[in-house]
C-alpha atoms as a PDB file:
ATOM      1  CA  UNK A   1     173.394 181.582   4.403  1.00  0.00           C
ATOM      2  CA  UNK A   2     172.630 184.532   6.801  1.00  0.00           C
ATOM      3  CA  UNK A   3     170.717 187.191   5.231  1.00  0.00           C
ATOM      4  CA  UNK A   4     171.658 189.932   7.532  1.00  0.00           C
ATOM      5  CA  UNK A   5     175.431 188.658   6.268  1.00  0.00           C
ATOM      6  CA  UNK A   6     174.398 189.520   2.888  1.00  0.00           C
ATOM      7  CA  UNK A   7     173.578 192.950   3.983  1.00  0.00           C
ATOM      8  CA  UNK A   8     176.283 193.143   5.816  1.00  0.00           C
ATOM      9  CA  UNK A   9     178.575 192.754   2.694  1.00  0.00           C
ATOM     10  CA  UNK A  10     176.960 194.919   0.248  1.00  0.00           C
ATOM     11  CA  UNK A  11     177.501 197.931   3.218  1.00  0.00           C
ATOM     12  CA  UNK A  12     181.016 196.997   3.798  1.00  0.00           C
ATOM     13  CA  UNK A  13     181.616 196.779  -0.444  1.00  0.00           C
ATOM     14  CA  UNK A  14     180.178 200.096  -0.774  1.00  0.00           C
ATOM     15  CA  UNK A  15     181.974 201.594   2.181  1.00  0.00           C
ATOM     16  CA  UNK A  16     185.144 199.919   2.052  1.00  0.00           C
ATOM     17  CA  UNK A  17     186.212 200.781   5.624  1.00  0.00           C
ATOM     18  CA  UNK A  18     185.055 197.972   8.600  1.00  0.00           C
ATOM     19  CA  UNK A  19     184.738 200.693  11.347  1.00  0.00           C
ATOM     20  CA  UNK A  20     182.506 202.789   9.102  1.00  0.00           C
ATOM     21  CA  UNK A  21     180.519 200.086   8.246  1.00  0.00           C
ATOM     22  CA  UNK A  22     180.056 199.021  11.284  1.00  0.00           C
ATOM     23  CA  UNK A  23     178.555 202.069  12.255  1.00  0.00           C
ATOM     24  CA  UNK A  24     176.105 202.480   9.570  1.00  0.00           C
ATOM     25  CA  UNK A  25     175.121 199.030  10.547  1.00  0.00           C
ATOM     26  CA  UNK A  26     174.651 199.502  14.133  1.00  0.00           C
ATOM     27  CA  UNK A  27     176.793 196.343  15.081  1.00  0.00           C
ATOM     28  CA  UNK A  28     180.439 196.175  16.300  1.00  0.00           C
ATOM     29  CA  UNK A  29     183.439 196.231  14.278  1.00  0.00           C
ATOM     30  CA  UNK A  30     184.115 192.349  15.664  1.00  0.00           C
ATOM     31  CA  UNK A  31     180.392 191.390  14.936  1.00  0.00           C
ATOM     32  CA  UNK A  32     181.006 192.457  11.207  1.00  0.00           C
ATOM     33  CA  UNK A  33     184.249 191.088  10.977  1.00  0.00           C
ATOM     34  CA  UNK A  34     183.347 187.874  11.884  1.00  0.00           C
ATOM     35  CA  UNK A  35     180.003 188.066   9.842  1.00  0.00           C
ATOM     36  CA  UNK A  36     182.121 188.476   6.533  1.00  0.00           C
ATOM     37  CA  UNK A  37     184.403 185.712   7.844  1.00  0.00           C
ATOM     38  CA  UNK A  38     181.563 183.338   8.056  1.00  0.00           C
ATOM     39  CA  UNK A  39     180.394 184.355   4.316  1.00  0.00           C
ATOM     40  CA  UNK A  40     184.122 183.556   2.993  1.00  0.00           C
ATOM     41  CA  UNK A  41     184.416 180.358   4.723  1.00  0.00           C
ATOM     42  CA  UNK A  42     180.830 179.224   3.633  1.00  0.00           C
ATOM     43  CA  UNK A  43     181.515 180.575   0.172  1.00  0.00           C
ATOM     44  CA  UNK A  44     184.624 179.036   0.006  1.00  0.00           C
ATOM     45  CA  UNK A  45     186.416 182.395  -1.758  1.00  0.00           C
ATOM     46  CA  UNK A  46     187.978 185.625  -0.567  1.00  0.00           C
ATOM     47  CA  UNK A  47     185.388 188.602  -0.901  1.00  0.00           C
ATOM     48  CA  UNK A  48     187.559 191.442   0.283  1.00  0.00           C
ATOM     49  CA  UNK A  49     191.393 192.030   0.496  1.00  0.00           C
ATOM     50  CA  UNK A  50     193.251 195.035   2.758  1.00  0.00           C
ATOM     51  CA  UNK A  51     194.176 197.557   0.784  1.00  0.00           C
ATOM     52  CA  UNK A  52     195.575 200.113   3.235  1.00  0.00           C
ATOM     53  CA  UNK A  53     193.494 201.201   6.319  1.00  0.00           C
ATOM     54  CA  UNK A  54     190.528 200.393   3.615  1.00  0.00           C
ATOM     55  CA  UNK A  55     189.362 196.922   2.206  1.00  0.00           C
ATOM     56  CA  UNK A  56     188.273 196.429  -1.483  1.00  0.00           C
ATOM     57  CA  UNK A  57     186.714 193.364  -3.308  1.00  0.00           C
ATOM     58  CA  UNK A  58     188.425 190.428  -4.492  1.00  0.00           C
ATOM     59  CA  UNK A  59     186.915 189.875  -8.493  1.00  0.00           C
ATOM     60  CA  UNK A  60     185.031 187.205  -6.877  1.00  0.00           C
ATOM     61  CA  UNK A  61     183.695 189.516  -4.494  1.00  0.00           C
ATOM     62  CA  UNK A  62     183.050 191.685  -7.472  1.00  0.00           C
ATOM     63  CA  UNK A  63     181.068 189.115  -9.012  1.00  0.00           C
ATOM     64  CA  UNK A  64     178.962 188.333  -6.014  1.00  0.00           C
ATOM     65  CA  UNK A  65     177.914 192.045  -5.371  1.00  0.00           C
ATOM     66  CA  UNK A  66     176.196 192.042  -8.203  1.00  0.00           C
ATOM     67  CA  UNK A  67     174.186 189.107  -7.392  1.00  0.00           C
ATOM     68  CA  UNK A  68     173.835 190.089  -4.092  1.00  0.00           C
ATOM     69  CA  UNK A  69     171.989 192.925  -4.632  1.00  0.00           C
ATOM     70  CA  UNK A  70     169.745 191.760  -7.824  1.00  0.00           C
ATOM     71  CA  UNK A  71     168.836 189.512  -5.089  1.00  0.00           C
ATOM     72  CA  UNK A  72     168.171 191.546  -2.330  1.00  0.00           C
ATOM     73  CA  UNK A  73     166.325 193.952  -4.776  1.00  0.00           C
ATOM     74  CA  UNK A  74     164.216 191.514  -5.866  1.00  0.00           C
ATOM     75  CA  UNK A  75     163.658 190.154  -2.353  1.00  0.00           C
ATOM     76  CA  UNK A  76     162.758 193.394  -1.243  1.00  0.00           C
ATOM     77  CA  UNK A  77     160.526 194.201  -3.901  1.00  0.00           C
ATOM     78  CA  UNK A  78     158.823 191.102  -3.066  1.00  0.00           C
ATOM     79  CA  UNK A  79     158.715 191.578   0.522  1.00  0.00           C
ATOM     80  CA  UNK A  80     157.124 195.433   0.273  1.00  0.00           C
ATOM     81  CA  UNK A  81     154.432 193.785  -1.968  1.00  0.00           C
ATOM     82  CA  UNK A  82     153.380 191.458   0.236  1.00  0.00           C
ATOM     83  CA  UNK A  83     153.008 194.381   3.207  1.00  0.00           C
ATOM     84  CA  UNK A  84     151.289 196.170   0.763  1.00  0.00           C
ATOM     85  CA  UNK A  85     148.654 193.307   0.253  1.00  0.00           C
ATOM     86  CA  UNK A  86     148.923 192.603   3.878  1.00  0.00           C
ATOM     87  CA  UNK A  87     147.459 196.222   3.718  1.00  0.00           C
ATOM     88  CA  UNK A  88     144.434 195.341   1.377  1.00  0.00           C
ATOM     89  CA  UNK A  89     146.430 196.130  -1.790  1.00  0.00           C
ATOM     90  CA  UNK A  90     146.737 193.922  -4.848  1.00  0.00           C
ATOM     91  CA  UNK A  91     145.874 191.786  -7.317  1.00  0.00           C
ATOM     92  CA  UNK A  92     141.941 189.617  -7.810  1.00  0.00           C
ATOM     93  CA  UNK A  93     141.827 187.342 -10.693  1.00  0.00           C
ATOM     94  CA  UNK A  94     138.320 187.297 -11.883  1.00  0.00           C
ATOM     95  CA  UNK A  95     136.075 184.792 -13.848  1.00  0.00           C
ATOM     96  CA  UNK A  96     132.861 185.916 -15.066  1.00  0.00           C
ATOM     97  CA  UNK A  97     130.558 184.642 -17.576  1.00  0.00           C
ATOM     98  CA  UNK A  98     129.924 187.439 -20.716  1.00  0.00           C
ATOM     99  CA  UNK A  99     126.834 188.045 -19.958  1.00  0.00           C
ATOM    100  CA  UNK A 100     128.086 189.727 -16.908  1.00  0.00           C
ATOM    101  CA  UNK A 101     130.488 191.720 -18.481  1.00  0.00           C
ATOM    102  CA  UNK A 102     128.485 194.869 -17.167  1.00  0.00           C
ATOM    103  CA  UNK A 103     127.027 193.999 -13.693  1.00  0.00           C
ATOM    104  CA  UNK A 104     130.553 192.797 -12.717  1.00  0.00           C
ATOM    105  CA  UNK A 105     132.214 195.731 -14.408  1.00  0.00           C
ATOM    106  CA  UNK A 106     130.412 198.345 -11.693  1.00  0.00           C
ATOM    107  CA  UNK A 107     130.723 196.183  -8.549  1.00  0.00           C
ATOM    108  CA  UNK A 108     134.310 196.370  -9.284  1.00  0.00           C
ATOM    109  CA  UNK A 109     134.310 200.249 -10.407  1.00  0.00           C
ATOM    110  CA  UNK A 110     132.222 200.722  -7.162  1.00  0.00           C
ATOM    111  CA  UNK A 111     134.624 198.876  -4.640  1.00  0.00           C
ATOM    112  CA  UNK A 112     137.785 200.928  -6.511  1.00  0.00           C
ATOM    113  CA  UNK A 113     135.737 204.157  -5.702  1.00  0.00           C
ATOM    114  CA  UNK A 114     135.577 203.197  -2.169  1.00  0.00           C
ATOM    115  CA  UNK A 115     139.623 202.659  -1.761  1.00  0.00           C
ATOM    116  CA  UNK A 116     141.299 205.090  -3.610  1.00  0.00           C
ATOM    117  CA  UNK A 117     143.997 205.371  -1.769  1.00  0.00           C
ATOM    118  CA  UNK A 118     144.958 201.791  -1.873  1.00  0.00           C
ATOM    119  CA  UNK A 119     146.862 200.038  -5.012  1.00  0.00           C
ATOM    120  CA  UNK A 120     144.271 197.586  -6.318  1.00  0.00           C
ATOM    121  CA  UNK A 121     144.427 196.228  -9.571  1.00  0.00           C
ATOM    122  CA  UNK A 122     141.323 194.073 -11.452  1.00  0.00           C
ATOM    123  CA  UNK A 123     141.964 191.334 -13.988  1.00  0.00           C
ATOM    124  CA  UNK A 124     138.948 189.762 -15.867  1.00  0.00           C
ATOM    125  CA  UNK A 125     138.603 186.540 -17.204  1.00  0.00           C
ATOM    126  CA  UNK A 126     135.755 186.088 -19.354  1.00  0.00           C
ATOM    127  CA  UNK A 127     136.824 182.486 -21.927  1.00  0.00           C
ATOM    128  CA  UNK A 128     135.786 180.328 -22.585  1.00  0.00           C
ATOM    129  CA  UNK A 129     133.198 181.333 -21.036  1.00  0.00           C
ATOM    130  CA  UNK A 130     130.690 178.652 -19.480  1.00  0.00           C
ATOM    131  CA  UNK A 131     130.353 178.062 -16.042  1.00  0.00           C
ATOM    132  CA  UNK A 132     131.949 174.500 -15.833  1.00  0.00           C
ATOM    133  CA  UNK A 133     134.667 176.350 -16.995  1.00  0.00           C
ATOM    134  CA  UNK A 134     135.229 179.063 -14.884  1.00  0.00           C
ATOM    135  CA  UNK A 135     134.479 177.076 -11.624  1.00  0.00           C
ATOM    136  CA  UNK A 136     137.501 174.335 -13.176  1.00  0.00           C
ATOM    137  CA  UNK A 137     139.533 177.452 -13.259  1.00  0.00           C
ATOM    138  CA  UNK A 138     138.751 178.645  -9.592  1.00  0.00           C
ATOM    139  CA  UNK A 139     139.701 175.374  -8.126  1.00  0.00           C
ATOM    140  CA  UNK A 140     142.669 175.047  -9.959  1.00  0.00           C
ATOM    141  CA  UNK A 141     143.101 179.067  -8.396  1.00  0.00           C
ATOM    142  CA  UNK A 142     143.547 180.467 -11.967  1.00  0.00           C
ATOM    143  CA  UNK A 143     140.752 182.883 -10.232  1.00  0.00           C
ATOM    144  CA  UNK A 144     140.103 184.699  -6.682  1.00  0.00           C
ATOM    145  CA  UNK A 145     136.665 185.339  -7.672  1.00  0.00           C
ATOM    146  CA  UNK A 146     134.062 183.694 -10.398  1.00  0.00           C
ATOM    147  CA  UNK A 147     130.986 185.193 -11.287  1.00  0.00           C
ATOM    148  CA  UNK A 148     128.985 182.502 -13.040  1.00  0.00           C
ATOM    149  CA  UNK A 149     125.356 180.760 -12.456  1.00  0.00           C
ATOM    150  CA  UNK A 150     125.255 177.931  -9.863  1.00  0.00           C
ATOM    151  CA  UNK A 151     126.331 174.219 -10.347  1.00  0.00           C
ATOM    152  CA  UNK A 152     125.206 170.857  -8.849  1.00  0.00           C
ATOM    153  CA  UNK A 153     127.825 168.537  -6.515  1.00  0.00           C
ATOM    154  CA  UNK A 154     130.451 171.275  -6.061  1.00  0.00           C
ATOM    155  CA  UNK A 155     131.197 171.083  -2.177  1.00  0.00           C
ATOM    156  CA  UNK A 156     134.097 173.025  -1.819  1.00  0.00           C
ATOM    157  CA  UNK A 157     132.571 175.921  -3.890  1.00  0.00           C
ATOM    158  CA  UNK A 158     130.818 178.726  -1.846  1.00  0.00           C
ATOM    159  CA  UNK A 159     127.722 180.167  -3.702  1.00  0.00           C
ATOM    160  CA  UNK A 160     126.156 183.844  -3.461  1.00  0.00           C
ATOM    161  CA  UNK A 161     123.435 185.215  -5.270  1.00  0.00           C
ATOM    162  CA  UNK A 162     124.498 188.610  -6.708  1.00  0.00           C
ATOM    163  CA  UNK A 163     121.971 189.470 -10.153  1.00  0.00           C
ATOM    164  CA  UNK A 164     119.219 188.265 -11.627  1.00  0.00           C
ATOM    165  CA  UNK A 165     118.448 187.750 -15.413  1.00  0.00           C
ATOM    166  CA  UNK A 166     114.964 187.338 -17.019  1.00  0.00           C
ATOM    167  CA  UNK A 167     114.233 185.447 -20.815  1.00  0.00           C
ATOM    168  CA  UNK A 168     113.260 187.374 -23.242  1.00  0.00           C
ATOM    169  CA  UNK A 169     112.595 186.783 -27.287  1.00  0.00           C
ATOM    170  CA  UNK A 170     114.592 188.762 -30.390  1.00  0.00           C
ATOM    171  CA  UNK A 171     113.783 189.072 -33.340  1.00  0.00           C
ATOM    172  CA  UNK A 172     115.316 190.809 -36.476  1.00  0.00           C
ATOM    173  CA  UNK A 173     114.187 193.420 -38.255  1.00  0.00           C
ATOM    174  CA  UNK A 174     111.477 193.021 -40.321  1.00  0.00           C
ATOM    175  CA  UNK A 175     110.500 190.001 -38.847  1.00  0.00           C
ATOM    176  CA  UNK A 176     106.566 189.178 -38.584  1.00  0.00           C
ATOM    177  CA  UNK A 177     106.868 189.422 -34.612  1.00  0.00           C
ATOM    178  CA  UNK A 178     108.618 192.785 -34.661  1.00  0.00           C
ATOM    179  CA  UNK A 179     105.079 194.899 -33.364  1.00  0.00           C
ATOM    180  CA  UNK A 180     105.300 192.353 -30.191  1.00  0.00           C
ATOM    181  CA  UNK A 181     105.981 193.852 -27.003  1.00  0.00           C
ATOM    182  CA  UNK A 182     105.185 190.555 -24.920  1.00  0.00           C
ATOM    183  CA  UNK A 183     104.287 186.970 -26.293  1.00  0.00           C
ATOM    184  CA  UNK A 184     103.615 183.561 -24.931  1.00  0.00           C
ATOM    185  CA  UNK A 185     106.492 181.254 -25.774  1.00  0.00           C
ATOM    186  CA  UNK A 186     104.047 179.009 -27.699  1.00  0.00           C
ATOM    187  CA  UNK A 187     103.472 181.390 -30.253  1.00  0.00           C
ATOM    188  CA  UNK A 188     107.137 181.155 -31.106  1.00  0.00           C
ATOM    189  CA  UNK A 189     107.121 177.531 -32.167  1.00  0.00           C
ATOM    190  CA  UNK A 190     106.241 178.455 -35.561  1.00  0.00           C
ATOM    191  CA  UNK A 191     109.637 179.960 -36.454  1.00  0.00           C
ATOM    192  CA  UNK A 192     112.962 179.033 -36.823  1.00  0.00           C
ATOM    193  CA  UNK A 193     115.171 179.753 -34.048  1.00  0.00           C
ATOM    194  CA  UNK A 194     118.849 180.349 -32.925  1.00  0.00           C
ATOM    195  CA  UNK A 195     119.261 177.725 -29.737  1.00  0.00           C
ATOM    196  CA  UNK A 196     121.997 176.830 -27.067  1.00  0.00           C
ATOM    197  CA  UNK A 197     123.945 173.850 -27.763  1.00  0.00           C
ATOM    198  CA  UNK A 198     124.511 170.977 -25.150  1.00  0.00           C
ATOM    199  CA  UNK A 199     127.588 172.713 -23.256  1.00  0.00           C
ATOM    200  CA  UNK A 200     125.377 175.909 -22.286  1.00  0.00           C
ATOM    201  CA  UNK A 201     123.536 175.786 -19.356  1.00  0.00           C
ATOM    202  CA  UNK A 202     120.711 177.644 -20.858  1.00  0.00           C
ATOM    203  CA  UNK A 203     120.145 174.594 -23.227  1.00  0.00           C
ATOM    204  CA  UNK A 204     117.900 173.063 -20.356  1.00  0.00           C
ATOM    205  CA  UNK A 205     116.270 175.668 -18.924  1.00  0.00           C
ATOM    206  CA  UNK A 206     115.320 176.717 -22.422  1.00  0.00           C
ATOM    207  CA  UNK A 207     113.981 173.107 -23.286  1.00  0.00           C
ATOM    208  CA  UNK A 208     112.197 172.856 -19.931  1.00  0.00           C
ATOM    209  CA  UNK A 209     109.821 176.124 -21.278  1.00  0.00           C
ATOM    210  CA  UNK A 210     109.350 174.854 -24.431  1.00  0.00           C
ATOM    211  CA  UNK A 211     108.057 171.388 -22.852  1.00  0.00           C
ATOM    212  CA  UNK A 212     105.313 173.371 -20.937  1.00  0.00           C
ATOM    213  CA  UNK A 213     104.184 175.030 -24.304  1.00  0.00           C
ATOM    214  CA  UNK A 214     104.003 171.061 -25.771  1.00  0.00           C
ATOM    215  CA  UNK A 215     106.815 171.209 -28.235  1.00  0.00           C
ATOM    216  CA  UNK A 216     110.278 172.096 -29.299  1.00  0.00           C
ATOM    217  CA  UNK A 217     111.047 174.658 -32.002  1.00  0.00           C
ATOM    218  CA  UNK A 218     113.003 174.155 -35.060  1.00  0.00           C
ATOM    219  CA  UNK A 219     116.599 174.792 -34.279  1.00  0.00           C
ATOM    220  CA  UNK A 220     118.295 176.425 -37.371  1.00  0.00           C
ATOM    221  CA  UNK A 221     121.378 176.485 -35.464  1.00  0.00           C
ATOM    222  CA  UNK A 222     122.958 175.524 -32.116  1.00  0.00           C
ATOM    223  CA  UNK A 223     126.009 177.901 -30.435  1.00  0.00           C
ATOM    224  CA  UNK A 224     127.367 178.145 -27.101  1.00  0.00           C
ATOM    225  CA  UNK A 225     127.376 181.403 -26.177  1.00  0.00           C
ATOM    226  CA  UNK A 226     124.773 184.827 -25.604  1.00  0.00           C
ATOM    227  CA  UNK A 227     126.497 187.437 -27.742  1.00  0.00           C
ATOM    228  CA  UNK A 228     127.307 184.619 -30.961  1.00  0.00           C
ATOM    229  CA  UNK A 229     123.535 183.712 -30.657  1.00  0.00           C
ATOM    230  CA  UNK A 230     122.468 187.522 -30.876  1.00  0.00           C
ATOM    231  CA  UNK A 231     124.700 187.967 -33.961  1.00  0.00           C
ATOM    232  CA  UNK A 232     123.114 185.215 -35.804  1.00  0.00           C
ATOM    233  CA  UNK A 233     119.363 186.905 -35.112  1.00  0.00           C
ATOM    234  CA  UNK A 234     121.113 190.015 -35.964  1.00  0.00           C
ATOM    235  CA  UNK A 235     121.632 188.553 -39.042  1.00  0.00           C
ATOM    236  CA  UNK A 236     118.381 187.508 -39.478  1.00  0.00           C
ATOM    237  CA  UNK A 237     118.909 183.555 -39.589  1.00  0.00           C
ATOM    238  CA  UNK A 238     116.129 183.110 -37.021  1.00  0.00           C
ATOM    239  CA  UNK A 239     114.817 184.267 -33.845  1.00  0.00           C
ATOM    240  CA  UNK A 240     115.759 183.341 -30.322  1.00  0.00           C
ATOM    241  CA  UNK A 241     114.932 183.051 -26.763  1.00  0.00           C
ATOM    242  CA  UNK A 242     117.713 184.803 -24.868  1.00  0.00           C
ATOM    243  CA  UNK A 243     119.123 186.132 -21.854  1.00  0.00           C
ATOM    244  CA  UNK A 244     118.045 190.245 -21.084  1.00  0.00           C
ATOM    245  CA  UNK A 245     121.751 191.533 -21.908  1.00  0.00           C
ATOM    246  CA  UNK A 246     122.315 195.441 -21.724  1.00  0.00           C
ATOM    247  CA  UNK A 247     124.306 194.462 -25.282  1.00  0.00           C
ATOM    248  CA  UNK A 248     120.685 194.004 -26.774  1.00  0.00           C
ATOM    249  CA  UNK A 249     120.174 197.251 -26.558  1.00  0.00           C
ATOM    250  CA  UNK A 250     122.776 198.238 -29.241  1.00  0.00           C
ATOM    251  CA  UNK A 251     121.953 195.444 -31.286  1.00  0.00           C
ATOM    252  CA  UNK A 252     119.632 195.647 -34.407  1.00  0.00           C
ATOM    253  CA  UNK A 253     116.931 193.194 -32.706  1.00  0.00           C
ATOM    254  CA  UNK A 254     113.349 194.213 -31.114  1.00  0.00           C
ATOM    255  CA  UNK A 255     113.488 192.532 -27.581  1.00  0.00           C
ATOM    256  CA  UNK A 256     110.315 191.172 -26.937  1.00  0.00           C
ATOM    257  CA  UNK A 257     108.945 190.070 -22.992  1.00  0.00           C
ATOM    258  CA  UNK A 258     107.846 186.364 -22.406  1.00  0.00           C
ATOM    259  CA  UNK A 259     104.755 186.606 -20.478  1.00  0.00           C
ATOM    260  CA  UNK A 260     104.227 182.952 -20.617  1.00  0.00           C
ATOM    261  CA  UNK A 261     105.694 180.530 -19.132  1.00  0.00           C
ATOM    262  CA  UNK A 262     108.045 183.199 -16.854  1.00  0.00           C
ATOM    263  CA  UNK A 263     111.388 182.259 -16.007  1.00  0.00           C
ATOM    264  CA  UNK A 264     114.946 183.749 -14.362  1.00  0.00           C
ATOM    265  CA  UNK A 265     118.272 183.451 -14.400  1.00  0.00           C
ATOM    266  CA  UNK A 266     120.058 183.711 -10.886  1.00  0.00           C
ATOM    267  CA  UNK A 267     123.935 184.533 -11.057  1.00  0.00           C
ATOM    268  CA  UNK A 268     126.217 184.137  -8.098  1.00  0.00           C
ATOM    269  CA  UNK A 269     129.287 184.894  -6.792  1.00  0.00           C
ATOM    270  CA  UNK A 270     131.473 181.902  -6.321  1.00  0.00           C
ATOM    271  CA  UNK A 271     134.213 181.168  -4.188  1.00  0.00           C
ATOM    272  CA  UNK A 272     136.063 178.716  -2.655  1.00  0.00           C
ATOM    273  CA  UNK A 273     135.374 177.334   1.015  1.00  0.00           C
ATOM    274  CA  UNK A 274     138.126 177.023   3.807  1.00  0.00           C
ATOM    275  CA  UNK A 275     140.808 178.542   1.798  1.00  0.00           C
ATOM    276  CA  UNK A 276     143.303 181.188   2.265  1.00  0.00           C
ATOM    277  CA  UNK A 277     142.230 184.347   0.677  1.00  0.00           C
ATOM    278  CA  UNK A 278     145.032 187.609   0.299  1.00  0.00           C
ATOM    279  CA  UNK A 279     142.868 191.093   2.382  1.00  0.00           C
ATOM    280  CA  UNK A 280     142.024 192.613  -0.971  1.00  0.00           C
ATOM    281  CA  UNK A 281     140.233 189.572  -1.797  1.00  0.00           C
ATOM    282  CA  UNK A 282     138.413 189.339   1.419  1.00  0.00           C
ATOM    283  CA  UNK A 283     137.483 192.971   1.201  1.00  0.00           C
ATOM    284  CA  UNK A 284     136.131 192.618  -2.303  1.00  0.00           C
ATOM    285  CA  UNK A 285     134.302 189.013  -1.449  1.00  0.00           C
ATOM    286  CA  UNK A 286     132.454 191.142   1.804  1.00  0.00           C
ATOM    287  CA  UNK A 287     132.017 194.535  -0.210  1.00  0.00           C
ATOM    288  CA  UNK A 288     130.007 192.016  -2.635  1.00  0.00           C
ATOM    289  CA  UNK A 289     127.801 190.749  -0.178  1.00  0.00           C
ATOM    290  CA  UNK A 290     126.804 193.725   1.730  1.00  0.00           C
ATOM    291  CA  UNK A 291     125.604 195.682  -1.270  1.00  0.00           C
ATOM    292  CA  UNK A 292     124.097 193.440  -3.165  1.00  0.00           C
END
């Protein structure tokens, strides 16, 4: 079916008059004429009967106006968005770990204050939340973008280093290390402790330290994520070894510096290789890397 035939009929239905029509449509009377006869004889109906000098629809070419031009509305609609993206408009899916729920946050704010003219919208992603996760969900393109640390055997997954994140210890309130402003991670063995269970990649890291100061520490208990092991130090169930999180700020814990052994975090920007990405993408992938 000819989409310029389409066209062709709505004009005519609204018009009602061939010659008119034809006009407004910058073709000849004979060029419409046999456009709509190719329409009837595909569609198998009459869409228009004389009714005078004028033409008017049959009730089946009632019926397929208003089809037509849902259709055409929608096709248009569709067709203007993807100029506008063509343009560097649209829409980035974004996965991001929570503990980047504030760098990521001002790269994008950043980038919007840098194209205000253009129609850009942001959507974040942040569960579950681990970075097995959120790479799973960029290869199966539920994301544009992941923010998220690095990961082994992943060859079709393009890696940048964007932040960097340092260890630190809390403690609650009225806890016997709350005077400490920096402490070797040994001293810490003595205490309970909030850890990382198996699924967080912290849990290794973490371990890895506590090998080099000759022990583990009792682990009262064992969660997944940053923020849910903060609460339970907020509510004084142990102490923990954490990432430095702005949110620790607000949080009623003293944040004390390991001086001993020293460790960081490296986050990245993640992306898939030799795939097609929409201009807005591109733009916010290369804004990214040129001011980090």
């Amino acid at each position: 079916m000819n989409l310029y035939h389409l066209r062709y009929f709505v004009t005519l239905a609204h018009l009602e008059h061939y010659t008119k029509a034809a006009e407004i449509l910058a073709i000849t009377q004979p060029s419409l004429s046999h456009a709509i006869s190719s329409l009837e004889k595909e569609l198998g109906v009459k869409l228009f009967e004389k009714d005078g000098r004028n033409v008017v629809l049959t009730k089946c070419g009632q019926a397929f106006l208003t089809d037509v031009e849902q259709s055409l509305e929608m096709l248009d609609s569709s067709v203007n968005k993807l100029k506008m993206t063509g343009m560097g408009a649209g829409h980035v899916d974004i996965g991001m770990l929570r503990t980047l729920s504030s760098t990521v946050p001002r790269f994008v704010k950043d980038f919007l204050d840098s194209n205000p003219n253009k129609n850009i919208h942001f959507h974040f992603h942040t569960s579950p939340g681990q970075t097995p996760d959120i790479i799973r969900g960029l290869k199966e393109r539920q994301y544009d973008i992941a923010f998220c640390s690095m990961t082994g055997n992943e060859p079709l997954v393009e890696f940048t280093p964007i932040s960097r994140q340092e260890l630190v210890l809390i403690v609650p309130k009225g806890h016997p290390l709350e005077n400490r402003e920096f402490i070797n991670l040994h001293e810490t063995l003595p205490y309970p402790q909030i850890t990382f269970s198996g699924k967080s990649g912290l849990k290794a890291a973490i371990d890895g330290l506590f090998e080099k100061c000759g022990g583990q520490p009792q682990s009262e208990y064992a969660l997944e994520e940053d923020q849910a092991v903060a609460g339970l130090v907020c509510a004084g169930l142990g102490i923990a070894v954490i990432p430095r999180m702005s949110i620790l700020d607000y949080m009623p814990v003293k944040i004390i510096e390991i001086i001993e052994p020293g460790w960081e975090r490296i986050f990245y920007m993640a992306t898939l290789k030799n795939v097609y990405q929409a201009p807005v993408v591109q733009n916010f992938k290369t804004y990214i890397m040129e001011h980090v």
